[in-house]
C-alpha atoms as a PDB file:
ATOM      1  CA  UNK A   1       0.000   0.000   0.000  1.00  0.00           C
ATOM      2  CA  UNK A   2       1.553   3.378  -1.046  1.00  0.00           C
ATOM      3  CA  UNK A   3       1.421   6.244   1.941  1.00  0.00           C
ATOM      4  CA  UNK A   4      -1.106   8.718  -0.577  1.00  0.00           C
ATOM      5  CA  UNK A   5      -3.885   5.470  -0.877  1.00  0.00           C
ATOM      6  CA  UNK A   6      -3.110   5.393   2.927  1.00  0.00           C
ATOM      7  CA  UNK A   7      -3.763   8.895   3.895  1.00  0.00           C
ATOM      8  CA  UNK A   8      -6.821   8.955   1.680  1.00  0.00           C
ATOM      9  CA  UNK A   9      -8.429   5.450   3.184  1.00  0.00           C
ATOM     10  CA  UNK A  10      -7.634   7.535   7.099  1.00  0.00           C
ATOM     11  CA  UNK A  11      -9.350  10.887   6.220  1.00  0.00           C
ATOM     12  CA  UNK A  12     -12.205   8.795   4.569  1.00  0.00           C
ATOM     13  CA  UNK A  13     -12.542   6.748   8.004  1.00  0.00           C
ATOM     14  CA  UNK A  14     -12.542  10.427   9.957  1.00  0.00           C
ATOM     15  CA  UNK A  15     -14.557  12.246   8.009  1.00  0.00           C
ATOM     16  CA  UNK A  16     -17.514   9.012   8.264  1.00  0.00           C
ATOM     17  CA  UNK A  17     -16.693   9.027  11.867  1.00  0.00           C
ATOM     18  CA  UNK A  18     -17.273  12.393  12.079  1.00  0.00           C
ATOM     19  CA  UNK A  19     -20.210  12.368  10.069  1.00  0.00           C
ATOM     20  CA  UNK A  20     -21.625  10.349  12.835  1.00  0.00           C
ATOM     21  CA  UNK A  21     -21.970  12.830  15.188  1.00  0.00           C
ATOM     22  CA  UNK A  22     -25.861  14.444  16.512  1.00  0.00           C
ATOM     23  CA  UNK A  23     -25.251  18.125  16.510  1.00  0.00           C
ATOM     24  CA  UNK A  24     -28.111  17.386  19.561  1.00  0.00           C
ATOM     25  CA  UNK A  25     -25.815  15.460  21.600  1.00  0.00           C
ATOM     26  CA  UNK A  26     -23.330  17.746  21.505  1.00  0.00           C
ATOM     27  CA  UNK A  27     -25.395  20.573  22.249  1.00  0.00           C
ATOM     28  CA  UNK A  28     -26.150  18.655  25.606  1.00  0.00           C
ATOM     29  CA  UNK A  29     -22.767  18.041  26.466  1.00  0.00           C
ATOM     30  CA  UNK A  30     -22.191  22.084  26.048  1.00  0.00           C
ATOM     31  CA  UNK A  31     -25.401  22.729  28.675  1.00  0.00           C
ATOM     32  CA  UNK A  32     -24.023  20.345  31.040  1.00  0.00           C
ATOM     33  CA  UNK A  33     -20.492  21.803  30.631  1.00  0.00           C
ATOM     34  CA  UNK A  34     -22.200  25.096  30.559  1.00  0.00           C
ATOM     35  CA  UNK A  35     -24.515  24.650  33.601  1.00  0.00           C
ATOM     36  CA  UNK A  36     -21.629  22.951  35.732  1.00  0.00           C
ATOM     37  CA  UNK A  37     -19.566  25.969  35.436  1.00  0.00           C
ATOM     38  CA  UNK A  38     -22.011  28.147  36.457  1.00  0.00           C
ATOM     39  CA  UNK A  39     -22.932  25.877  39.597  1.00  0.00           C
ATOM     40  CA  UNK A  40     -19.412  25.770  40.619  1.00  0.00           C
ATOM     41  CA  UNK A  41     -19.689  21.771  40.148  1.00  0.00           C
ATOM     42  CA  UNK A  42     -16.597  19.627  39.488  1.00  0.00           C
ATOM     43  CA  UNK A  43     -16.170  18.164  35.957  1.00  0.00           C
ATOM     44  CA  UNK A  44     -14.252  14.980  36.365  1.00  0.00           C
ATOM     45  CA  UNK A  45     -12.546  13.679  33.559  1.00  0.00           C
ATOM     46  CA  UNK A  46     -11.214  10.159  32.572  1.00  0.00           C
ATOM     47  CA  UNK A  47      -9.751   7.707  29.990  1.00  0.00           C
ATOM     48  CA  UNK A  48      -6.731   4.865  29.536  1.00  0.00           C
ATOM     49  CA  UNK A  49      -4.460   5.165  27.580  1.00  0.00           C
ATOM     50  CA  UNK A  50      -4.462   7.745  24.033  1.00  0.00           C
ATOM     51  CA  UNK A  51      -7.992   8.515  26.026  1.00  0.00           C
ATOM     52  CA  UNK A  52      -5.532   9.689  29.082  1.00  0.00           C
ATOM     53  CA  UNK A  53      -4.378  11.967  26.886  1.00  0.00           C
ATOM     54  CA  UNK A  54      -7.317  13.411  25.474  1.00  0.00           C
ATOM     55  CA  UNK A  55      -8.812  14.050  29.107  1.00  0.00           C
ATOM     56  CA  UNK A  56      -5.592  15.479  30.290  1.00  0.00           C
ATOM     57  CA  UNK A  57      -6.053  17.794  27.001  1.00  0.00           C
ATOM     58  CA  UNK A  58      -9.587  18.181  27.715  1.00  0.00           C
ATOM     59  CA  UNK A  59      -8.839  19.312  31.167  1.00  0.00           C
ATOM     60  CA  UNK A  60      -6.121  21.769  29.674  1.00  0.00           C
ATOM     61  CA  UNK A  61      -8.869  23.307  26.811  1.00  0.00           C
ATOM     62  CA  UNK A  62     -11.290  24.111  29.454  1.00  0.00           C
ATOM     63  CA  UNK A  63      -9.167  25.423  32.432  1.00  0.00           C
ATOM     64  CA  UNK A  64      -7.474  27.552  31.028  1.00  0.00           C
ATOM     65  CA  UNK A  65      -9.060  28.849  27.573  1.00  0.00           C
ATOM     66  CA  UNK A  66     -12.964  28.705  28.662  1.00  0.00           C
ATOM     67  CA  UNK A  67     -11.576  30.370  32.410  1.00  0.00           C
ATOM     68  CA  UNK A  68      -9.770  33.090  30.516  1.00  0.00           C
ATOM     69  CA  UNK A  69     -11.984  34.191  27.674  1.00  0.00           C
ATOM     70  CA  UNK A  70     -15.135  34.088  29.668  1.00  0.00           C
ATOM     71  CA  UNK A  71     -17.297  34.673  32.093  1.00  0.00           C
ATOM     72  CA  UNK A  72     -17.440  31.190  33.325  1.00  0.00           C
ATOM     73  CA  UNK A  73     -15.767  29.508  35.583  1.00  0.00           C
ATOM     74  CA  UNK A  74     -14.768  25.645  34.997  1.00  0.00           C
ATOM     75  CA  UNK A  75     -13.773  22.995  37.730  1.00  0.00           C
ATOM     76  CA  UNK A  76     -12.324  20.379  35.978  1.00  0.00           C
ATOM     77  CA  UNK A  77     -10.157  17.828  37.728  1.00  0.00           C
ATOM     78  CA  UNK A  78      -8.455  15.124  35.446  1.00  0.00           C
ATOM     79  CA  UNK A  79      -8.947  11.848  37.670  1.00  0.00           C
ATOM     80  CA  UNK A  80      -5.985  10.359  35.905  1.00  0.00           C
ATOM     81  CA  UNK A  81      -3.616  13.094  36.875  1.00  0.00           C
ATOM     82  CA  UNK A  82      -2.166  11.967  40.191  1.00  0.00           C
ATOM     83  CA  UNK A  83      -0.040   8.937  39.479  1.00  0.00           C
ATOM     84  CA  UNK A  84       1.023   8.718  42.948  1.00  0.00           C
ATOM     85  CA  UNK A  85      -2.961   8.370  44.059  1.00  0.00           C
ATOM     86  CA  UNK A  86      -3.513   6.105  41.142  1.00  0.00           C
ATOM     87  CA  UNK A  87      -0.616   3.926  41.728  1.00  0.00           C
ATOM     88  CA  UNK A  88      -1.750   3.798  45.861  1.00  0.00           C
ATOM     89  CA  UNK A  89      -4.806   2.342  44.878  1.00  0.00           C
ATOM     90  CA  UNK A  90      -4.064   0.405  41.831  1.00  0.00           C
ATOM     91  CA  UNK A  91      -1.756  -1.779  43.999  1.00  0.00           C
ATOM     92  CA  UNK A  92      -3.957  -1.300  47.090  1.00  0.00           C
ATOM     93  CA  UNK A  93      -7.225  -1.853  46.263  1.00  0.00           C
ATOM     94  CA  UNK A  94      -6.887  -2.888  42.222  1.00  0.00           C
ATOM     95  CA  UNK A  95      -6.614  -1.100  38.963  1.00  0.00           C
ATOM     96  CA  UNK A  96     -10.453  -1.260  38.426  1.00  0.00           C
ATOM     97  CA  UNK A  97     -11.136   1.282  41.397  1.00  0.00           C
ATOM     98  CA  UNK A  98      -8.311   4.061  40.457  1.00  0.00           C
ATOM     99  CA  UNK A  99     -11.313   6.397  38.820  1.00  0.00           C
ATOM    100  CA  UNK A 100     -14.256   5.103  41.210  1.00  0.00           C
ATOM    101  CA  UNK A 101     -11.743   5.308  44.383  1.00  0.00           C
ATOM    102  CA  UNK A 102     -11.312   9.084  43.685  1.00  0.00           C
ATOM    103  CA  UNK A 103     -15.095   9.852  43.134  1.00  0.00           C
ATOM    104  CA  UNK A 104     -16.131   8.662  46.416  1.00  0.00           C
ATOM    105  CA  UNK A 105     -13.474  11.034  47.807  1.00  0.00           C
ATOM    106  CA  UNK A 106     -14.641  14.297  45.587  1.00  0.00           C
ATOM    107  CA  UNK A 107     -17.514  13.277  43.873  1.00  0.00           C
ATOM    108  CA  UNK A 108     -20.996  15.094  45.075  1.00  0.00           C
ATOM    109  CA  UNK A 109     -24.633  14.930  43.505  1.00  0.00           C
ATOM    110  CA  UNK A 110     -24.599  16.806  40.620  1.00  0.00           C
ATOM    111  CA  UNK A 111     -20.992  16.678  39.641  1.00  0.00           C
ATOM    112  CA  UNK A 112     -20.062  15.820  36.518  1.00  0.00           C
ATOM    113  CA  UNK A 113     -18.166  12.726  34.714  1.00  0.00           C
ATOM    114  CA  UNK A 114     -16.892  12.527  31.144  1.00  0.00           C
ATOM    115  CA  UNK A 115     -15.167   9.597  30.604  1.00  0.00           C
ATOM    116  CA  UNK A 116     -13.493   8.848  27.115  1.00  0.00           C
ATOM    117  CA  UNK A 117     -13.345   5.469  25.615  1.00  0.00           C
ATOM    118  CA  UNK A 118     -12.775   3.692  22.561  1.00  0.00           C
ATOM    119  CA  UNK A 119     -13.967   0.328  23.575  1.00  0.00           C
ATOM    120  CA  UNK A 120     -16.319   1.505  26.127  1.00  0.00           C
ATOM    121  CA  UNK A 121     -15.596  -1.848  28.114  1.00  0.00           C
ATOM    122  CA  UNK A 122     -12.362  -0.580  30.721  1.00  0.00           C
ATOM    123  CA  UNK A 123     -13.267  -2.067  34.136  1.00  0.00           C
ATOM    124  CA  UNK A 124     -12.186   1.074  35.326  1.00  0.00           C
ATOM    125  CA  UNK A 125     -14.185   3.241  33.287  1.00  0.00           C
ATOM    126  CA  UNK A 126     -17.085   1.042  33.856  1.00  0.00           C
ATOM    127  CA  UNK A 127     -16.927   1.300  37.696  1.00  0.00           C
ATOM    128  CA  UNK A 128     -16.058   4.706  37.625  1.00  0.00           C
ATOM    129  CA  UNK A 129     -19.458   5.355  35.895  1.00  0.00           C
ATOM    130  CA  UNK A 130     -21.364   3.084  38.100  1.00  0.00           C
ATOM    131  CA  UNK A 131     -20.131   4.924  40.981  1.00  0.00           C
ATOM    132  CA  UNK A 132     -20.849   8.356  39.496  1.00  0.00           C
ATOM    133  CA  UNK A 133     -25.082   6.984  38.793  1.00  0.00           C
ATOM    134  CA  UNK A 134     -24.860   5.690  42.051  1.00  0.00           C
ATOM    135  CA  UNK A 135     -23.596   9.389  43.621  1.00  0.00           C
ATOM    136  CA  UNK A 136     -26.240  11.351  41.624  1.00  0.00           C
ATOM    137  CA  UNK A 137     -23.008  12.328  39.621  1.00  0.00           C
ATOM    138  CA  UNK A 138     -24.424  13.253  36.046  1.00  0.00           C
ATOM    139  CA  UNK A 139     -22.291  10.877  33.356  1.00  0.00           C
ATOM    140  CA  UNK A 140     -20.963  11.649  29.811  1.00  0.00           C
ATOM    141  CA  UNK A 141     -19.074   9.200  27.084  1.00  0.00           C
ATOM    142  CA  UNK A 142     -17.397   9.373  24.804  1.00  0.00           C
ATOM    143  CA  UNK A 143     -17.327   5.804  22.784  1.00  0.00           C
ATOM    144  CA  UNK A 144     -15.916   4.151  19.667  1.00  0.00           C
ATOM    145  CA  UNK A 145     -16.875   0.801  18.525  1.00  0.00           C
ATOM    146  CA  UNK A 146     -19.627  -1.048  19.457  1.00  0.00           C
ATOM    147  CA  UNK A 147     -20.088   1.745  22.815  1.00  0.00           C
ATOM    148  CA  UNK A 148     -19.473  -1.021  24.962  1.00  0.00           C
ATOM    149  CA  UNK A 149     -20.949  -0.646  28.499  1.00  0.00           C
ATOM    150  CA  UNK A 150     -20.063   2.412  29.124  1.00  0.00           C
ATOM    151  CA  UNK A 151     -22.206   3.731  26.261  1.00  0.00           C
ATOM    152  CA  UNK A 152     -25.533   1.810  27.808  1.00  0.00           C
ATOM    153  CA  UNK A 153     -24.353   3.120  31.663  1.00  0.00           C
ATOM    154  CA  UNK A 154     -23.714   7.013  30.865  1.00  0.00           C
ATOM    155  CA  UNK A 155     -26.668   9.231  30.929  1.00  0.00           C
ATOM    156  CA  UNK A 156     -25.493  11.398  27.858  1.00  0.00           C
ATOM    157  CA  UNK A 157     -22.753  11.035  25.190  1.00  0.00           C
ATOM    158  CA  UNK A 158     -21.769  10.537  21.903  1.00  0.00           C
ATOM    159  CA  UNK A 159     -20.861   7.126  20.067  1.00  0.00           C
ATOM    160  CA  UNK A 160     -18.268   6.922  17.198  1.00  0.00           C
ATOM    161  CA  UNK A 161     -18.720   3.615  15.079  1.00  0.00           C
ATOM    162  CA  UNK A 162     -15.501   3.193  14.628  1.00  0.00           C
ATOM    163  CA  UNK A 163     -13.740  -0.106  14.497  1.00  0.00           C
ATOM    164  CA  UNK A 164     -10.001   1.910  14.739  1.00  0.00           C
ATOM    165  CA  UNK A 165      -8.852   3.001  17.613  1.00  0.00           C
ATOM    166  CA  UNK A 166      -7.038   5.626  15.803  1.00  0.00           C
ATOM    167  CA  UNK A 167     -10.081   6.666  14.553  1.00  0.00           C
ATOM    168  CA  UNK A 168     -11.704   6.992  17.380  1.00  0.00           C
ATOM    169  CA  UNK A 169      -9.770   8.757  19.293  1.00  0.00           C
ATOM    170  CA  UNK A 170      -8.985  11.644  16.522  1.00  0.00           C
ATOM    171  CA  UNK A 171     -12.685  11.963  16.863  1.00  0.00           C
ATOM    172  CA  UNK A 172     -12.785  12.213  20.381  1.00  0.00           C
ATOM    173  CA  UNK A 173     -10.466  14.696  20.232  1.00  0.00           C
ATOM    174  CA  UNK A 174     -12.224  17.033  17.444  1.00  0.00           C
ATOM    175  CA  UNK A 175     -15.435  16.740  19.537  1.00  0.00           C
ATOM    176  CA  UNK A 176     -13.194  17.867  22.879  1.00  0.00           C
ATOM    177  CA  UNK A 177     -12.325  21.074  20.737  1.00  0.00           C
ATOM    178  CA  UNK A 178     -15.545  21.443  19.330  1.00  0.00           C
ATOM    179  CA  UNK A 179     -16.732  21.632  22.473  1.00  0.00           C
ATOM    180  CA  UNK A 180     -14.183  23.632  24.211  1.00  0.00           C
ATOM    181  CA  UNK A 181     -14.335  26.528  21.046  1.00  0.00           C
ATOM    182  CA  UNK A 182     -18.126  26.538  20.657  1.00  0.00           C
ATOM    183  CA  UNK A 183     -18.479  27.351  24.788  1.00  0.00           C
ATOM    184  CA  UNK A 184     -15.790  29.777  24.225  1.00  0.00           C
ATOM    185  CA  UNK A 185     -17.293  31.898  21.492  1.00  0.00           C
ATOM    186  CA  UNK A 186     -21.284  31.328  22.823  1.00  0.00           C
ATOM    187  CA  UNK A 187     -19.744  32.707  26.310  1.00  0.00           C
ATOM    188  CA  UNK A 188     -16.938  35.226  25.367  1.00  0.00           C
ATOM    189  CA  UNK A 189     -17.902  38.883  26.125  1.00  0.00           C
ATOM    190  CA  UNK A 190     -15.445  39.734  23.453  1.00  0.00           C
ATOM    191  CA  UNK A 191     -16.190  39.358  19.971  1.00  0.00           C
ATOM    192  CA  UNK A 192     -15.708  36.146  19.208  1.00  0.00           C
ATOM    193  CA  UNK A 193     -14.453  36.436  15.808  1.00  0.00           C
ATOM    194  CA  UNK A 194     -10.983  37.991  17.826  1.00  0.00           C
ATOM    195  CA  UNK A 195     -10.275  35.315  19.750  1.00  0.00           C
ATOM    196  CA  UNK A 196      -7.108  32.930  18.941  1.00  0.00           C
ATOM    197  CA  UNK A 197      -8.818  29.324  18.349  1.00  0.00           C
END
């Protein structure tokens, strides 16, 4: 296979992945975003893996770009941030709890949880939501595949059909801008057309 056919087979695969998403889903993602910040609820944030890194850059997008170029103000805390927490109960109590474990320490009703998985099926994304429905903790994935069971446990979220997880995660990672740049211009008190996206 030459690298052009390559490159042209990926943006196909993105662009139907993309084409996937309900502009409806994400606009309830943005009110529950929206509405958190306004609350002063947390917005907890998970994933394995690539999805580590999108929820660390998730984190990153809202802290500091939504908290500086509006009037909101986010409180999002990255649940796979603190290796020395996650390692303390991974060998402790088991890698299945390091995500639940911290929610029953900070979790409160009507917190938020966006969780970001490819397979949907992580033991420790899994529990993590279970523990969030359990704690009136309102839950949000983001899927690839087949969803998995984190796509039938969340309340809200959005499902790419993607059976790459390449693909899946690129896509996760436009929706986390979309996201992050649609709050910023609907909630700048600057004109948004002069903000740096």
């Amino acid at each position: 296979m030459q690298i052009e056919q390559h490159i042209n087979e990926y943006k196909t695969l993105i662009n139907k992945g993309l084409d996937t998403i309900d502009p409806k889903q994400l606009e309830e993602i943005v009110d529950i975003i929206v509405r958190a910040c306004q609350v002063g609820a947390n917005i907890f944030v998970a994933g394995n893996g690539g999805s580590s890194a999108i929820s660390e850059h998730f984190t990153c997008d809202h802290m500091k770009s939504v908290y500086h170029d509006t009037k909101l103000f986010p409180r999002f805390i990255n649940l796979t941030s603190n290796v020395s927490l996650i390692t303390a109960i991974g060998n402790d109590i088991g890698y299945d709890s390091i995500f639940s474990e911290q929610l029953s320490y900070l979790g409160k009703e009507n917190d938020v949880l966006i969780v970001i998985s490819s397979s949907g099926n992580s033991p420790n994304i899994v529990k993590a939501i279970e523990t969030a429905n359990k704690k009136g903790i309102i839950t949000v994935a983001l899927t690839g595949f087949k969803g998995g069971k984190a796509k039938e446990l969340a309340k809200y979220g959005i499902h790419i059909p993607a059976d790459n997880y390449g693909i899946s995660e690129d896509c996760h990672q436009i929706i986390m801008h979309m996201l992050a740049q649609f709050i910023r211009k609907e909630y700048s008190p600057v004109d948004p057309n002069t903000l740096v996206l």
